[in-house]
Structure formats: C-alpha cells, structure tokens
N, C-alpha and C. Protein backbone atom coordinates (compact mmCIF):
# COMPACT_ATOMS: atom_id res chain seq x y z
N UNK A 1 20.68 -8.41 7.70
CA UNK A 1 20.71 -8.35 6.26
C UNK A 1 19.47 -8.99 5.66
N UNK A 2 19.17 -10.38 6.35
CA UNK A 2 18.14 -10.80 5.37
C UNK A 2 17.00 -9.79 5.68
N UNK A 3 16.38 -9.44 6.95
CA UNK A 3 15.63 -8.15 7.46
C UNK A 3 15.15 -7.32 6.21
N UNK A 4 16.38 -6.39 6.19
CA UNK A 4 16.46 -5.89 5.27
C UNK A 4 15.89 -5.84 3.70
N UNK A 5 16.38 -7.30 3.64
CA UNK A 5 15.81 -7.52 2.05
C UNK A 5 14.57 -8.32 2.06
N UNK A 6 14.08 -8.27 3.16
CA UNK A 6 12.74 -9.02 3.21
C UNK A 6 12.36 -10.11 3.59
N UNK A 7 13.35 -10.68 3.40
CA UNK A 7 13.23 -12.28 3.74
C UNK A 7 13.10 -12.45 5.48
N UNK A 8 12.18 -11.93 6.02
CA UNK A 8 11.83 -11.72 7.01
C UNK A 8 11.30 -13.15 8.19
N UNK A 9 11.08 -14.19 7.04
CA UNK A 9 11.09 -15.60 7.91
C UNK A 9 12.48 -15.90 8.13
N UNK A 10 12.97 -15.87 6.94
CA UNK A 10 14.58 -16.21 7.52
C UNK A 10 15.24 -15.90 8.36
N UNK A 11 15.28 -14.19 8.63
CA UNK A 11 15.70 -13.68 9.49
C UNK A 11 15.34 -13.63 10.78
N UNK A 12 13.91 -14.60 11.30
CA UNK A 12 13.42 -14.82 12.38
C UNK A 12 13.94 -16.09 12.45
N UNK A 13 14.17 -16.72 11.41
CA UNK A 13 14.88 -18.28 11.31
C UNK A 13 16.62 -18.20 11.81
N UNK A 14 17.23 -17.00 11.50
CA UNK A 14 18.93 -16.79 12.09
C UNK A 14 18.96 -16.18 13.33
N UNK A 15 17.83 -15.17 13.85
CA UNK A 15 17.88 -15.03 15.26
C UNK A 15 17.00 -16.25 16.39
N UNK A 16 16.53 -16.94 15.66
CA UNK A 16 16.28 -18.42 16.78
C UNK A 16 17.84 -19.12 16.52
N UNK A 17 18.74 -18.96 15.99
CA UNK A 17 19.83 -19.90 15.89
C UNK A 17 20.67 -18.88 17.25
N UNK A 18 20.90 -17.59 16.63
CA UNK A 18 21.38 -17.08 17.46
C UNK A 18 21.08 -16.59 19.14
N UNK A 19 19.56 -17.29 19.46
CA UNK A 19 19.20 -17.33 20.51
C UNK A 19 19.25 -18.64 21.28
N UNK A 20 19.05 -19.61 20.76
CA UNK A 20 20.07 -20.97 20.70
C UNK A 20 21.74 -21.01 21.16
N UNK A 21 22.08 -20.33 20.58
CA UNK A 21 23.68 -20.24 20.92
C UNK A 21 23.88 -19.38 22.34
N UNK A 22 23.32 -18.22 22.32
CA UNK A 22 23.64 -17.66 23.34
C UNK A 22 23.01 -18.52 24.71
N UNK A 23 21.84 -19.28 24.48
CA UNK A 23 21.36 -20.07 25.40
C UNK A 23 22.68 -21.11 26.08
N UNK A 24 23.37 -21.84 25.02
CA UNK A 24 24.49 -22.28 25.38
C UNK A 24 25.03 -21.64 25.70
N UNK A 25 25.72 -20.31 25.36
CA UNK A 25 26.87 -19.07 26.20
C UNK A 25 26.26 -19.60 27.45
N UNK A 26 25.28 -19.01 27.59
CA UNK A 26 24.84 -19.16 29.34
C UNK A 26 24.71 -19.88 29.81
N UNK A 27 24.21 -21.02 29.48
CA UNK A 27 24.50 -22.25 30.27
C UNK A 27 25.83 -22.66 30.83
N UNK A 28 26.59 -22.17 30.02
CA UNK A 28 28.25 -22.55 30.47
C UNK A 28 29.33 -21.41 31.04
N UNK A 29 28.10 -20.56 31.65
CA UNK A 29 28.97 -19.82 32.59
C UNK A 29 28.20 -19.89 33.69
N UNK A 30 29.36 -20.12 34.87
CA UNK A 30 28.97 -19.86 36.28
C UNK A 30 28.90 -18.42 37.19
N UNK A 31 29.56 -17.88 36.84
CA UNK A 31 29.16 -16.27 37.56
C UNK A 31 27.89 -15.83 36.78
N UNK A 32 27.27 -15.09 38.07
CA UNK A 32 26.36 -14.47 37.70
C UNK A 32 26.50 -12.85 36.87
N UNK A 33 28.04 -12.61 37.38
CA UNK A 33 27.83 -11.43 36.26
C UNK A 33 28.38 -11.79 35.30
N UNK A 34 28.78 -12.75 35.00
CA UNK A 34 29.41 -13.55 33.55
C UNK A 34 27.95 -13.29 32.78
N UNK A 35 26.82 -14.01 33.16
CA UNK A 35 25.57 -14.43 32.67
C UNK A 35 24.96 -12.48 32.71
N UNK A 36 25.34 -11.66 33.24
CA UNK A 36 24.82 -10.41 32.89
C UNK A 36 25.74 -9.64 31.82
N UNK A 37 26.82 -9.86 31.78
CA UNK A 37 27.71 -9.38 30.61
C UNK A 37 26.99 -9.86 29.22
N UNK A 38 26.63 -11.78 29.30
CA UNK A 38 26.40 -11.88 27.61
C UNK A 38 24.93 -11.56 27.77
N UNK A 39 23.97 -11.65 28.61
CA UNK A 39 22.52 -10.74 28.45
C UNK A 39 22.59 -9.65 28.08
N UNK A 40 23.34 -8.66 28.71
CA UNK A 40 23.32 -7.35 28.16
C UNK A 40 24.18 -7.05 26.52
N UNK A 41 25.03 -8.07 26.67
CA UNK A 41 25.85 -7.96 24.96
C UNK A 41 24.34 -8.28 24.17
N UNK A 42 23.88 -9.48 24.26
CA UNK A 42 22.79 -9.89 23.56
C UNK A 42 21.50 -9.66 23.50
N UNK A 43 20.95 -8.71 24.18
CA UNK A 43 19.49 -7.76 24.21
C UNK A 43 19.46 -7.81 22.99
N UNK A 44 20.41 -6.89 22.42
CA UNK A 44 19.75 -6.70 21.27
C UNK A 44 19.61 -7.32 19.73
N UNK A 45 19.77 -8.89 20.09
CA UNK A 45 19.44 -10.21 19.82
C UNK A 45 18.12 -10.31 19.72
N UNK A 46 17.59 -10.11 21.31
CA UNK A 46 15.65 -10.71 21.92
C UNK A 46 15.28 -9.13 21.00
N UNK A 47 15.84 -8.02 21.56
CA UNK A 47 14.48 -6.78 20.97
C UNK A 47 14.68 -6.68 19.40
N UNK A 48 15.50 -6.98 18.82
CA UNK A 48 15.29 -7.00 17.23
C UNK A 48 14.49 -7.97 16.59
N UNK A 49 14.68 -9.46 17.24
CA UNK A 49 14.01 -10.43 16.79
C UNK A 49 12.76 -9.96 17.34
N UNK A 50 12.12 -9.66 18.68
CA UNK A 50 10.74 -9.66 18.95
C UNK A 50 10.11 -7.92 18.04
N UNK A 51 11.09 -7.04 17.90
CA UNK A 51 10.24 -6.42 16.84
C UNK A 51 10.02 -7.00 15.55
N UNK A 52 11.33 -7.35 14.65
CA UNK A 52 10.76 -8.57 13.45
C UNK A 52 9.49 -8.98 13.30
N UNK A 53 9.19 -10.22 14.72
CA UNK A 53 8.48 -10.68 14.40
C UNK A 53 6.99 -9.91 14.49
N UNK A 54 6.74 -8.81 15.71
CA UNK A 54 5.89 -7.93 15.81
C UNK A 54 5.27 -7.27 14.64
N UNK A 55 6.48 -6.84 13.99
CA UNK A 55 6.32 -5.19 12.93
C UNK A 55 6.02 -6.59 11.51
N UNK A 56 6.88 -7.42 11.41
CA UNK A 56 6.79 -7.88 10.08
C UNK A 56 5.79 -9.42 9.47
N UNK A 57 5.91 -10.28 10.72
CA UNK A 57 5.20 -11.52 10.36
C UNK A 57 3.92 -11.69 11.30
N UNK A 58 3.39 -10.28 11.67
CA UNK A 58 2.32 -10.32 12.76
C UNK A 58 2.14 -11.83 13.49
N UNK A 59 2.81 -12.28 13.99
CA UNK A 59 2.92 -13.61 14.93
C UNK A 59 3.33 -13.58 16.42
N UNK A 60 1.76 -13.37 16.99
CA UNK A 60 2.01 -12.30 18.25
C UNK A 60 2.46 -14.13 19.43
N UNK A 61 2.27 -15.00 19.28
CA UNK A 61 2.89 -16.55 20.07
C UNK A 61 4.08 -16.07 19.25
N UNK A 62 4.50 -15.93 18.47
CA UNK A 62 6.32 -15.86 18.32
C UNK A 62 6.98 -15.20 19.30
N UNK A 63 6.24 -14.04 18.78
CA UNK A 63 6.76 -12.87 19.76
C UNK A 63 7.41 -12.84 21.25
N UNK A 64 5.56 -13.71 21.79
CA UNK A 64 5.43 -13.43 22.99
C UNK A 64 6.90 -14.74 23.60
N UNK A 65 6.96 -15.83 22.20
CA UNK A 65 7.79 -16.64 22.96
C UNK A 65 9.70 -15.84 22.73
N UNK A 66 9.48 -15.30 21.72
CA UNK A 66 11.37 -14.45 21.77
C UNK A 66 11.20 -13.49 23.28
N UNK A 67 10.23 -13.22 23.92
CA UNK A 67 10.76 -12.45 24.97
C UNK A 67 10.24 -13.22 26.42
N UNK A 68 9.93 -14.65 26.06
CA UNK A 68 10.23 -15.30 27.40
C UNK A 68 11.09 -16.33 27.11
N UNK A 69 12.20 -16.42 26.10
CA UNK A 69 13.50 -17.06 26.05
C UNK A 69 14.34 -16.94 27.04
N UNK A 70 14.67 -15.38 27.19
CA UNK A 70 15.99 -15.04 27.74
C UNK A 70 15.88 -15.32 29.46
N UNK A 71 13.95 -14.84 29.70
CA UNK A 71 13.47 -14.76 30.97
C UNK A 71 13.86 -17.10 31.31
N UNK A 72 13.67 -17.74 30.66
CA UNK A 72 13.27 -19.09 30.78
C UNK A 72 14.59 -19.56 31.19
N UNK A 73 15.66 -19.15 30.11
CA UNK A 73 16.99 -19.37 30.79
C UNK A 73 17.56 -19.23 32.37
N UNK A 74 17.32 -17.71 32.21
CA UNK A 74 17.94 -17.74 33.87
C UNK A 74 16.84 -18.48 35.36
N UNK A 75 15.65 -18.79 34.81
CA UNK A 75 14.17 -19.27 35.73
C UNK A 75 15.40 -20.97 35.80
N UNK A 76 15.47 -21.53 34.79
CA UNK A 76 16.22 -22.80 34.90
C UNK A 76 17.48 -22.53 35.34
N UNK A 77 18.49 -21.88 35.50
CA UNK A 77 19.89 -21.79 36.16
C UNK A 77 19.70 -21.56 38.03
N UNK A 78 18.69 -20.78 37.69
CA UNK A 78 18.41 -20.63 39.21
C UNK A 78 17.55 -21.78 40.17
N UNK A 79 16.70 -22.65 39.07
CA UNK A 79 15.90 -23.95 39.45
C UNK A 79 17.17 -25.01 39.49
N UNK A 80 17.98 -24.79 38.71
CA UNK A 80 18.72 -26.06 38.61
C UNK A 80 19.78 -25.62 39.85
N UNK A 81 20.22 -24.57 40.59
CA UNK A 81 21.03 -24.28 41.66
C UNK A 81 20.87 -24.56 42.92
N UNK A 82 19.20 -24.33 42.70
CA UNK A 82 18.62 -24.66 44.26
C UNK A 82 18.53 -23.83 45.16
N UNK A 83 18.50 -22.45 44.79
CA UNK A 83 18.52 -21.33 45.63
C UNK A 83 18.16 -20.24 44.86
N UNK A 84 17.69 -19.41 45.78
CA UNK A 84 16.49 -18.46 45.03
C UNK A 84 17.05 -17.55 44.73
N UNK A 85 17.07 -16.38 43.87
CA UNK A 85 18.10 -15.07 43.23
C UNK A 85 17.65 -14.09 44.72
N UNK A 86 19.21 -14.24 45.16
CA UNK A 86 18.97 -13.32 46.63
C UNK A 86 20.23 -12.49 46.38
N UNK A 87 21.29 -13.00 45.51
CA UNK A 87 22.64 -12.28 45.30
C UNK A 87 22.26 -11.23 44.51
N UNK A 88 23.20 -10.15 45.08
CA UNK A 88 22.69 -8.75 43.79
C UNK A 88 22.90 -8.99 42.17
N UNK A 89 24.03 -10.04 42.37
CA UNK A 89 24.53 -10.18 40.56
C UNK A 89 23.05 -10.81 39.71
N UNK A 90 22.03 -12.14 41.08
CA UNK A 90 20.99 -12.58 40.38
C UNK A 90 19.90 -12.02 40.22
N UNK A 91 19.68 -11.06 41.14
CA UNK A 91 18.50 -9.96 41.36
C UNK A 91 18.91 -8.97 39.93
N UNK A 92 19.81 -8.67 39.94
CA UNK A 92 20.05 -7.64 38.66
C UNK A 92 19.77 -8.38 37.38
N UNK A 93 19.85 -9.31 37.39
CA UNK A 93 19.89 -10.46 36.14
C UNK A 93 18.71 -10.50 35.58
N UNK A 94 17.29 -11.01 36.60
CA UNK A 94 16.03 -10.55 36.80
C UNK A 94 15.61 -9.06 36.32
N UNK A 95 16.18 -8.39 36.73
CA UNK A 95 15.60 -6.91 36.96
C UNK A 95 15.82 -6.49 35.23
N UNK A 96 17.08 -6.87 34.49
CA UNK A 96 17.23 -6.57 33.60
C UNK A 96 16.50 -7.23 32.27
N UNK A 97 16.07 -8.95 32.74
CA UNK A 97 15.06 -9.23 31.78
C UNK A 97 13.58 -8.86 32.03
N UNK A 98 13.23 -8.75 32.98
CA UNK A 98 12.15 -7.99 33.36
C UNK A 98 11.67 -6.71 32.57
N UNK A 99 12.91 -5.51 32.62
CA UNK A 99 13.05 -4.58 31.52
C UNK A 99 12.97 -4.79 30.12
C-alpha cells in the first residue's frame, strides 16, 4: 500500500521489519523443510522489496543487501550447526536462494 502511494521509503522501511520477523520465523525452526516452507511463503517479501528499492529509490547497497538477507540467514544456521548443507532439504534451501 504505501508502494503504491509513493511513500516508497516507508515501504522499504515495512519490508525491513518484515524481513526481520521472518528472520526470527527461521531462526526458530529446526527442520530444514520447515525453513523451506517460510522461504518459499516469503520470496516474495526479498523480490518486491529488492525491486522497490531497484525501480524506485535507485539504492543499488540496499538492494544488493535485501538479496543477501535471506542468503545470510541460512549461511548462519548452517555455521551455527556445524555441518555443511549435504541433506537434500539443505541443498534445496541453497539452491532456492541462489535462484
């Protein structure tokens, strides 16, 4: 909505909240396809906010940082586990922020 009406900082200001939150979703799940269910619910969270900021506040460090959020999360779940993404649920997890 704010998008919409222009207010186009703001609305880069409610999808950092809402990328914030989902950061918590994921942190507080342990399956790995738990953590691919709310990535894939929430894509289109990272690609709306990183066009926003692309198409509307030309702020290409914003940008570049809304689409190594989602990648930074799972880099730390997998650092903090101690074992490298060898399971298909973590390889897919990868494969899909990669995309």
């Amino acid at each position: 909505m704010q998008a919409s009406q222009g207010k186009y900082r703001d609305a880069s200001a409610t999808y950092d909240r809402a990328s914030d939150i989902l950061d918590v979703m994921i942190g507080n799940v342990t399956s790995a396809h738990g953590k691919i269910g709310l990535i894939t619910a929430m894509s289109a969270v990272y690609t709306e906010h990183f066009a926003l900021v692309a198409d509307h506040l030309n702020d290409t460090a914003k940008a570049f940082s809304v689409l190594e959020h989602a990648r930074g999360r799972v880099t730390t779940d997998l650092l903090m586990s101690g074992k490298p993404p060898d399971s298909p649920e973590e390889l897919e997890i990868e494969n899909r922020l990669a995309d």
